[in-house]
Protein backbone atom coordinates (compact mmCIF):
# COMPACT_ATOMS: atom_id res chain seq x y z
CA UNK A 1 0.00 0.00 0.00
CA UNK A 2 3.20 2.36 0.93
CA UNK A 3 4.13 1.81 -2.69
CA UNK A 4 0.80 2.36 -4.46
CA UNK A 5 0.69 5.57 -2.20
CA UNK A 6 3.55 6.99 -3.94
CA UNK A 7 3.20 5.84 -7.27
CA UNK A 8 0.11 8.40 -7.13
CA UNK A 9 1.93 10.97 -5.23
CA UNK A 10 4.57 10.65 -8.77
CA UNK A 11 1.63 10.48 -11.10
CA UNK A 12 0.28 13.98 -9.60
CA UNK A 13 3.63 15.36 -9.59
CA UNK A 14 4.25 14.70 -12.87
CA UNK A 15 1.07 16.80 -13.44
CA UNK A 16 2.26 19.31 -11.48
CA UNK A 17 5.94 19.65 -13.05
CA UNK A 18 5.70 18.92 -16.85
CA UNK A 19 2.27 18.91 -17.88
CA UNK A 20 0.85 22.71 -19.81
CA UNK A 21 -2.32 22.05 -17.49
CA UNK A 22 -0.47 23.05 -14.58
CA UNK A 23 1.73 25.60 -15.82
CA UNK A 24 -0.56 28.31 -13.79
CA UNK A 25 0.72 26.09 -10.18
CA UNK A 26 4.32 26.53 -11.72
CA UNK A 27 4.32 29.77 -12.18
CA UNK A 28 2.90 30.47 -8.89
CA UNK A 29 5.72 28.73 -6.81
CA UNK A 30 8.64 28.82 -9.48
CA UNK A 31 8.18 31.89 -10.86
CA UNK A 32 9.07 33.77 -8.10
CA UNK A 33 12.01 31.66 -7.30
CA UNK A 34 13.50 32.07 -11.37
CA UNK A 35 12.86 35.96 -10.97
CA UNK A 36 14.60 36.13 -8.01
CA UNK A 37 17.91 34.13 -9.19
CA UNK A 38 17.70 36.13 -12.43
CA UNK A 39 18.05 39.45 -10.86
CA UNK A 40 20.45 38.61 -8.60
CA UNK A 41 22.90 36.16 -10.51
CA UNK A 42 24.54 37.28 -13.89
CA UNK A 43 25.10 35.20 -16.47
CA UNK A 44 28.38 35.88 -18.50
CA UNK A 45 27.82 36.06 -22.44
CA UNK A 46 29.21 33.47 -24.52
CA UNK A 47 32.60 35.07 -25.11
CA UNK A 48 33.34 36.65 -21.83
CA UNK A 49 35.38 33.46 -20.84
CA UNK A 50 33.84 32.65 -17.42
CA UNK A 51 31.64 30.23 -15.98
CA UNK A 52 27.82 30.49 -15.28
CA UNK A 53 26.85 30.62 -11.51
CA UNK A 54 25.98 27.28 -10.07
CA UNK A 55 22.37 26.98 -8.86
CA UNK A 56 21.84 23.96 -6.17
CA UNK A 57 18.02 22.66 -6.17
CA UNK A 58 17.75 20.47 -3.00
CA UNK A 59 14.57 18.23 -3.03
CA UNK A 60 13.96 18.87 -6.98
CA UNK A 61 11.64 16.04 -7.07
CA UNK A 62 10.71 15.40 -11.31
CA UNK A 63 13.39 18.14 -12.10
CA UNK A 64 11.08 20.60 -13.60
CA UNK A 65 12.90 23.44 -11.55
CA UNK A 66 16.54 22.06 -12.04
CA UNK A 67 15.73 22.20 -15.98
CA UNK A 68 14.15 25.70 -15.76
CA UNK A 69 17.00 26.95 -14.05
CA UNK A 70 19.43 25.32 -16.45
CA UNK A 71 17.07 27.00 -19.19
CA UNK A 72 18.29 29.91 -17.62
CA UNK A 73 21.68 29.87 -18.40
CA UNK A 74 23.05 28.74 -14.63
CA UNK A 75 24.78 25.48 -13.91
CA UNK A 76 22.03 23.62 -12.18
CA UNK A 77 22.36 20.49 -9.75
CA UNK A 78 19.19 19.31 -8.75
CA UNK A 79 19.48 16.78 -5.54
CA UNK A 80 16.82 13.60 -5.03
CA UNK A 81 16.43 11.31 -2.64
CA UNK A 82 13.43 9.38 -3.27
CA UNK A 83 13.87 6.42 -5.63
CA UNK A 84 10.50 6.92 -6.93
CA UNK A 85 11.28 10.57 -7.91
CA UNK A 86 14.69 9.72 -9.24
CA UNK A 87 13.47 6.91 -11.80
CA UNK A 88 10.69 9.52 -13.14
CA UNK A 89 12.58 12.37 -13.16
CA UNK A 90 15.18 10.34 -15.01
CA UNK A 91 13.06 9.02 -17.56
CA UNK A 92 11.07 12.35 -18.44
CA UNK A 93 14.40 14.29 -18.56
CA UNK A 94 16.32 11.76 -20.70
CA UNK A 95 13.78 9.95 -22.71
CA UNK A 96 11.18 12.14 -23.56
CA UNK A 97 11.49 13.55 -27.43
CA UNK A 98 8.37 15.57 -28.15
CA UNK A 99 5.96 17.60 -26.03
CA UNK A 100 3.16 15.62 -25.03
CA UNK A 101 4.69 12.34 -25.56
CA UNK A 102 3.27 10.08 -22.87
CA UNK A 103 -0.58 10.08 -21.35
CA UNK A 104 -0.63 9.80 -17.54
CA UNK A 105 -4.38 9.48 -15.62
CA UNK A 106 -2.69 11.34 -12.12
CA UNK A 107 -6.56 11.86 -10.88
CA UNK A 108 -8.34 8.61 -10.88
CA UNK A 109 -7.60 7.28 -8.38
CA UNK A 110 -8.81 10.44 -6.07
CA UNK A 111 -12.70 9.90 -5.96
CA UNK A 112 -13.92 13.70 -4.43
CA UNK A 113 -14.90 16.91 -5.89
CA UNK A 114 -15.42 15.52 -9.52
CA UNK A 115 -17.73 17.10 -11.41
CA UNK A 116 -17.75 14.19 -13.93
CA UNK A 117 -16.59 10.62 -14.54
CA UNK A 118 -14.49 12.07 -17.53
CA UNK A 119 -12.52 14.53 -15.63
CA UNK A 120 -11.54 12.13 -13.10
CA UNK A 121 -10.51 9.40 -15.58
CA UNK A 122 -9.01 12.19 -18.21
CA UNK A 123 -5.68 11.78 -19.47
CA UNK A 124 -3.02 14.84 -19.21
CA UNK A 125 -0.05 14.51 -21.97
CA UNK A 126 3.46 15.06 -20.67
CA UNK A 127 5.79 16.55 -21.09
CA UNK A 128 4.73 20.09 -22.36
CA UNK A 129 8.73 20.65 -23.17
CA UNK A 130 11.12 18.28 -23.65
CA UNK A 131 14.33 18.69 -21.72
CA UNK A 132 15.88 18.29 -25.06
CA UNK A 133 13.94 21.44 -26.95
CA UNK A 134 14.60 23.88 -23.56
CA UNK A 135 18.04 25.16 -25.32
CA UNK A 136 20.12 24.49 -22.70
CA UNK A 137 23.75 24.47 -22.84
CA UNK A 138 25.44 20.96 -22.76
CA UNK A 139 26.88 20.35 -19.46
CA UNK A 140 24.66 23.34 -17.50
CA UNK A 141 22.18 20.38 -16.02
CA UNK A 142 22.68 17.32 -13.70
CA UNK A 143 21.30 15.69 -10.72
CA UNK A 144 22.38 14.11 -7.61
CA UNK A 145 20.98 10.89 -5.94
CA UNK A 146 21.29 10.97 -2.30
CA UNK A 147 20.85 12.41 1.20
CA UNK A 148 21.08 16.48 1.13
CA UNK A 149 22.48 16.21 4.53
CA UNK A 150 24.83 13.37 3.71
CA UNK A 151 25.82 14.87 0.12
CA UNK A 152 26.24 18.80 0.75
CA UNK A 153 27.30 18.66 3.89
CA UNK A 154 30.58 16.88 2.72
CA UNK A 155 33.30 19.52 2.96
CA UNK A 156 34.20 19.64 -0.19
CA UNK A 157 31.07 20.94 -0.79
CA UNK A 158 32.01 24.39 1.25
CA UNK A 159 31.23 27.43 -0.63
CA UNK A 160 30.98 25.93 -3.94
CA UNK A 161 27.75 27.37 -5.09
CA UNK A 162 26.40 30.74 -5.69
CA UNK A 163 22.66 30.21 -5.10
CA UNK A 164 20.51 27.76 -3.36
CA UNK A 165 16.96 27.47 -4.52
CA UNK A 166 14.12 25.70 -2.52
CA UNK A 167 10.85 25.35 -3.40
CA UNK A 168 8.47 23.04 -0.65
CA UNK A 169 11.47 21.70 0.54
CA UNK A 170 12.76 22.90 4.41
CA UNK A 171 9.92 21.40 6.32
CA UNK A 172 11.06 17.99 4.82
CA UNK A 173 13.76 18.39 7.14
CA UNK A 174 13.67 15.90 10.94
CA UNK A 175 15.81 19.19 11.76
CA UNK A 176 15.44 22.27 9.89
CA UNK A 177 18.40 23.90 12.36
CA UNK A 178 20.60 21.16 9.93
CA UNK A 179 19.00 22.22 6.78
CA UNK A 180 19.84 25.99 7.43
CA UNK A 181 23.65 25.19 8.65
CA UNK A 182 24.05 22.63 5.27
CA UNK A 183 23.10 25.83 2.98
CA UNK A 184 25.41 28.32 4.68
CA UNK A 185 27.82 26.26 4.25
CA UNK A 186 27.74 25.88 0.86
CA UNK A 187 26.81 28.94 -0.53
CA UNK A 188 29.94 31.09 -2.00
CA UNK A 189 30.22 34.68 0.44
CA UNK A 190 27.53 36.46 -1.02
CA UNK A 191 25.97 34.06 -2.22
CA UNK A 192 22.20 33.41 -1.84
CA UNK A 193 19.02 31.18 -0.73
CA UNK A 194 15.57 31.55 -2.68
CA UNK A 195 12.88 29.57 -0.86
CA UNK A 196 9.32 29.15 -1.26
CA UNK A 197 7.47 26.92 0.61
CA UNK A 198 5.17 26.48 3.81
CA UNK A 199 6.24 25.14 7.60
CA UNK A 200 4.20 21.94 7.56
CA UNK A 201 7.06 19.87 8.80
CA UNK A 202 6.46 16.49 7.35
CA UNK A 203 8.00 14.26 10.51
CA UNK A 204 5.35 16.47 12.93
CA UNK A 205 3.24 13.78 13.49
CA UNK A 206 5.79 10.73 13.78
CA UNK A 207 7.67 9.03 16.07
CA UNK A 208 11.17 9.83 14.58
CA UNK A 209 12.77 12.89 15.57
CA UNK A 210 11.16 15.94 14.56
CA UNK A 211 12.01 19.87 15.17
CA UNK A 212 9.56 22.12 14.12
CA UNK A 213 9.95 26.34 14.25
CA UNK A 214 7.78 28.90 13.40
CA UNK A 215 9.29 31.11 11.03
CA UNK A 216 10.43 33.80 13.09
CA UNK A 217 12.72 31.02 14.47
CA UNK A 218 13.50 30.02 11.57
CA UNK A 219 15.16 33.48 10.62
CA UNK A 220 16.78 33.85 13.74
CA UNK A 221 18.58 30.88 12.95
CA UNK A 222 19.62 31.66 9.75
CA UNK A 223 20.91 34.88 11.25
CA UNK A 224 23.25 32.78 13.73
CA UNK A 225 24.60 30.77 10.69
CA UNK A 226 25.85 33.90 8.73
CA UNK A 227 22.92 34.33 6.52
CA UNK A 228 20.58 38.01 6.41
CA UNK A 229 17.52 37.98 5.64
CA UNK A 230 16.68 40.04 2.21
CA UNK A 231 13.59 39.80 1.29
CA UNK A 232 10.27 38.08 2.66
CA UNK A 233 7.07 37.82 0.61
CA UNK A 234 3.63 35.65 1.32
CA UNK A 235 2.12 34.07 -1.10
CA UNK A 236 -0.53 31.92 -2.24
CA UNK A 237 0.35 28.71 -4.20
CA UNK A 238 -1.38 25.77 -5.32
CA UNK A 239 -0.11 22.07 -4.93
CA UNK A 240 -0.97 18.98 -6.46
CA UNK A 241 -4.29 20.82 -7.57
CA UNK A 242 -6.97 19.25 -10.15
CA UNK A 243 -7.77 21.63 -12.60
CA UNK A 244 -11.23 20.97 -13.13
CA UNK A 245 -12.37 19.96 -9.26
CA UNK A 246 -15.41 21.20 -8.00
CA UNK A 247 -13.21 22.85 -5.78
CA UNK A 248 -11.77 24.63 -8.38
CA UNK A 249 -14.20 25.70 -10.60
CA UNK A 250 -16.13 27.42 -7.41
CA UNK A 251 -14.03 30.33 -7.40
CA UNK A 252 -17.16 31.76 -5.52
CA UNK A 253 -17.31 29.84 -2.54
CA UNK A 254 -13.10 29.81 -2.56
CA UNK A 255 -13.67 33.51 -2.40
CA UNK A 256 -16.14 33.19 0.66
CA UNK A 257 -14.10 31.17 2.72
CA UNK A 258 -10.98 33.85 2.12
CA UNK A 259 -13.21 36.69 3.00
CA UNK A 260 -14.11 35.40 6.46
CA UNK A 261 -10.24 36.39 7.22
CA UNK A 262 -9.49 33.63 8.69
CA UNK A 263 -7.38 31.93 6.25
CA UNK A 264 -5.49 35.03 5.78
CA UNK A 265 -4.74 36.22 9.46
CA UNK A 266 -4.60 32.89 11.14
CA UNK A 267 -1.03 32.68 10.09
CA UNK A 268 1.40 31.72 7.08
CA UNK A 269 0.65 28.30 7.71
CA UNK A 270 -2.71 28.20 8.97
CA UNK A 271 -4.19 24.92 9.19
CA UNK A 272 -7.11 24.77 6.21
CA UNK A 273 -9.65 23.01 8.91
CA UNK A 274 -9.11 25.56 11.49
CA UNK A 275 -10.02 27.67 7.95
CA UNK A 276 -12.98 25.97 6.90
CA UNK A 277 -14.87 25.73 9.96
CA UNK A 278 -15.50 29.57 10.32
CA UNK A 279 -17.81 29.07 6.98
CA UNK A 280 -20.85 27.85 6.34
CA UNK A 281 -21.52 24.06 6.07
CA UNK A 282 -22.22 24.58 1.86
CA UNK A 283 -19.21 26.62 1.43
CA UNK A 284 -16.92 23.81 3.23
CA UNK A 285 -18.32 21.19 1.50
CA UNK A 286 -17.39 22.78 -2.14
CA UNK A 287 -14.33 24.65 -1.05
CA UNK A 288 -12.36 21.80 1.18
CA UNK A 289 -9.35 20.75 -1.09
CA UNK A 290 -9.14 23.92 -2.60
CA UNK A 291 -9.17 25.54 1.00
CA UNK A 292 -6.30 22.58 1.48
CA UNK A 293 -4.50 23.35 -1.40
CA UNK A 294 -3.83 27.10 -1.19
CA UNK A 295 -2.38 28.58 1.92
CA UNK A 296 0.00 31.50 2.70
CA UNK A 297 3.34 30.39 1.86
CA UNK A 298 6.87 32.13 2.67
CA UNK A 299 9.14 33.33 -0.06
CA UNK A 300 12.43 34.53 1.25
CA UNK A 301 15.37 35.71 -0.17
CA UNK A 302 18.48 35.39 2.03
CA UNK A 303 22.27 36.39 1.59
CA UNK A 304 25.39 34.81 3.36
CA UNK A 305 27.28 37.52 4.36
């Protein structure tokens, strides 16, 4: 059952990351991450003689950020530790010739908030662009199998990058104080951290080990590792989200359950039931995954000094 779990987990993923249907969900959590490395990295023209700046993606999942980075012009690692991400990633990035190639069903197996039998069992093409058509520059691309805690914080990974770019990554962390001393470490002096992403620490609720911070914490902590806070940003982003759910398509009753406040001023990572209770029992009922789906989430922008 563990397995089945996360071949769906992939299959929505893959959705999320390389499908044009989602490209709306992409833009809302890697947009601002891309426009943040592009205005503060500089990449050298083709006959300046230097090489581009290195962009780490920790937690890069199907590697749709890795290649938009790389699109970019940086020299982008992307690091993976789940086998069932690695194998996908691996084949969409390396085997896939022409947009739209393959036909994945990443929604039928979730049985709420369909408005019909066909949009549950529809089929969504991948990918919209082939790694191969994105135009980017041999050697500017790669990713790493393995631990981020065991891989980058080897020493000779010290100050060998000049960005680090997260996106729903740091809560994955048993101890986020880790994560935050791992990326000081290996960003170059100057260099800097783009993150997007909510605190909903995914070891909360465990048995294994599990710090969680709020975010204030958080930033404290990054101050004590040598990194200053730049910029911080809340947004709302989408995850995972079916296009056509009922959930979706009521914009309406989304727009209810907002107004009440509560989902706004309860906090960047308010807890969607605390949000849907303080509507009416209709509004809840048509509103609950997309009330799940989009919360408040942090984008910071932080410099090693």
């Amino acid at each position: 059952p563990g397995d089945v779990d996360k071949v769906r987990y992939v299959l929505k993923n893959l959705a999320r990351d390389w499908s044009e249907e989602a490209a709306g969900e992409r833009a809302q959590c890697h947009g601002p991450i891309l426009a943040e490395l592009e205005a503060r990295l500089t990449v050298p023209g083709p006959n300046e003689g230097k090489y581009p700046p290195r962009v780490m993606v920790p937690g890069a999942g199907l590697g749709r950020l890795v290649m938009e980075c790389a699109r970019r012009g940086f020299d982008t690692e992307g690091n993976e530790y789940s086998y069932y991400m690695l194998l996908t990633s691996s084949y969409i990035l390396n085997h896939a010739t022409r947009p739209g190639q393959f036909l994945i069903h990443p929604w039928m197996h979730n049985n709420n908030n369909h408005l019909s039998d066909a949009d549950q069992l529809r089929a969504t093409p991948v990918p919209d662009l082939p790694a191969c058509e994105a135009g980017i520059q041999p050697g500017c691309m790669s990713m790493c199998a393995g631990d981020f805690m065991e891989v980058y914080g080897a020493p000779e990974q010290t100050a060998q990058w000049d960005a680090v770019a997260t996106c729903f990554f740091i809560d994955t962390a048993h101890n986020v104080v880790e994560y935050l001393e791992v990326i000081a470490r290996c960003l170059k002096p100057g260099g800097v951290w783009v993150n997007f992403g909510p605190l909903l620490f995914h070891w909360a609720d465990g048995e294994e080990m599990s710090v969680e911070m709020s975010l204030e914490d958080v930033e404290r902590v990054a101050a004590t590792v040598g990194l200053d806070v730049v910029k911080r940003e809340m947004r709302d982003s989408l995850y995972t989200a079916d296009k056509k759910s009922i959930a979706r398509q009521c914009t309406g009753a989304h727009s209810s359950l907002r107004s009440s406040g509560e989902a706004v001023t309860a906090g960047w990572a308010a807890a969607a039931k605390g949000c849907a209770a303080e509507a009416k029992e209709p509004i809840r009922k048509v509103s609950w995954d997309m009330a799940q789906s989009t919360l408040p989430y942090w984008e910071g922008i932080m410099r090693l000094g």
